[in-house]
Protein backbone atom coordinates (compact mmCIF):
# COMPACT_ATOMS: atom_id res chain seq x y z
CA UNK A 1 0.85 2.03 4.62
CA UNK A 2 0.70 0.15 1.14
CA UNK A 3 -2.55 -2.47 1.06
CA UNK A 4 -0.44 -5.03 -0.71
CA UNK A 5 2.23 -6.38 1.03
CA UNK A 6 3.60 -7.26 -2.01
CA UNK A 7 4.31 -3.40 -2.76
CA UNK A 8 6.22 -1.89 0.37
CA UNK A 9 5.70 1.94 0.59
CA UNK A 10 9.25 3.78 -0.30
CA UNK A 11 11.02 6.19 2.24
CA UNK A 12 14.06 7.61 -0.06
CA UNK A 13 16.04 9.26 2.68
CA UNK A 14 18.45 10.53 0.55
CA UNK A 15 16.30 13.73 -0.22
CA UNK A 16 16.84 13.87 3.84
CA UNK A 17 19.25 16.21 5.31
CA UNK A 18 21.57 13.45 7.74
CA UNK A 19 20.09 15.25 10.52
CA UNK A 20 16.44 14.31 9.84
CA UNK A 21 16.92 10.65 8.26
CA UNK A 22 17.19 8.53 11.59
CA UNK A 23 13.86 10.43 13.22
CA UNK A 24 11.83 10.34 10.32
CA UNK A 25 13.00 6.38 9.18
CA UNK A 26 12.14 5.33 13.54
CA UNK A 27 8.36 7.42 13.11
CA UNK A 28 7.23 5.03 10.09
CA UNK A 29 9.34 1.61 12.05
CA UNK A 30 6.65 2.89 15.03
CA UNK A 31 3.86 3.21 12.58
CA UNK A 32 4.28 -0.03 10.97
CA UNK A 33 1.69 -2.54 11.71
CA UNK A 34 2.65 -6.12 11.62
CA UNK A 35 3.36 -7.82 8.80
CA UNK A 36 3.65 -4.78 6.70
CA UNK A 37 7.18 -3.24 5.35
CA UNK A 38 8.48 -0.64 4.09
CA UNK A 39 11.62 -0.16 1.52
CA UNK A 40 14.21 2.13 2.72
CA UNK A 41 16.50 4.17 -0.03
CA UNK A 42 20.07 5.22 1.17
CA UNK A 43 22.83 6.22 -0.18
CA UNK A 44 24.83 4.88 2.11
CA UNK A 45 25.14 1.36 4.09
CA UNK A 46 22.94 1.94 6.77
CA UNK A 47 24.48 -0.93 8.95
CA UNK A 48 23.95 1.33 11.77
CA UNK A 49 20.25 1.50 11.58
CA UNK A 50 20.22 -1.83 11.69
CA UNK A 51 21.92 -1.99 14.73
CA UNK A 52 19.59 0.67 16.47
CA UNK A 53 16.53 -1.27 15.93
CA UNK A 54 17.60 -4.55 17.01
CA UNK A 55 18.44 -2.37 20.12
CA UNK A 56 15.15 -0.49 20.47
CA UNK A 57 12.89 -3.72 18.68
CA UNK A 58 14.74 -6.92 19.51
CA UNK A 59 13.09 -9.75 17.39
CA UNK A 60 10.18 -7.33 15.84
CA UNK A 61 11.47 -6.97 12.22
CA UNK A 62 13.34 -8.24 9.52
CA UNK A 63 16.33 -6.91 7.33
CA UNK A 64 16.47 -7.52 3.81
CA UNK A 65 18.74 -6.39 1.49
CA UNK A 66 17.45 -5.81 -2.19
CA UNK A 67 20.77 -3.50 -3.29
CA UNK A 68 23.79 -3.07 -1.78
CA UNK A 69 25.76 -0.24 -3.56
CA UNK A 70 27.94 1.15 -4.32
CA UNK A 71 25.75 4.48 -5.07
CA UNK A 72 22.36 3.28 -3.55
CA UNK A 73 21.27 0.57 -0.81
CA UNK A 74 18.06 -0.41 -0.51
CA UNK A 75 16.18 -2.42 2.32
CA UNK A 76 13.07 -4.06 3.21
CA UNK A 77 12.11 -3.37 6.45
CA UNK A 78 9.56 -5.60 7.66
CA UNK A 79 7.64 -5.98 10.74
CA UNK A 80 6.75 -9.80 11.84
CA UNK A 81 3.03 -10.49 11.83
CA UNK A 82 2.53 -11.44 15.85
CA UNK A 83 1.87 -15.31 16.42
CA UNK A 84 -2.06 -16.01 17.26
């Protein structure tokens, strides 16, 4: 992951084949150590994602739209630093 957490590393999933997109996009959410991100490329919504990891991670990251179509959607994916 990216030093700067001003800089989020880039997973464009649209080089992906469907298939392949949801297992390699949970890998890096399990890598991600908190308080680091990462911005996720699609070229669709991926409303459903979002909905699987507030399943699987309830309360552990953060959504953020930075586009929202209609040929590309980006979002910051960020996992909250844990309270001290």
């Amino acid at each position: 992951m990216s030093d700067s957490p001003s800089t989020p590393d880039v997973i464009d999933v649209r080089v992906l084949v469907p298939a392949e997109r949801h297992a390699r996009i949970f890998a890096l959410v399990d890598s991600l150590q908190p308080g680091a991100s990462f911005l996720l490329v699609n070229d669709h919504d991926p409303k459903p994602l979002r909905y699987q990891l507030e399943a699987e991670y309830p309360g552990e990251f953060s959504w953020t739209y930075v586009e929202q179509g209609p040929q590309v959607w980006r979002v910051e994916i960020a996992k909250f630093a844990k309270a001290a």
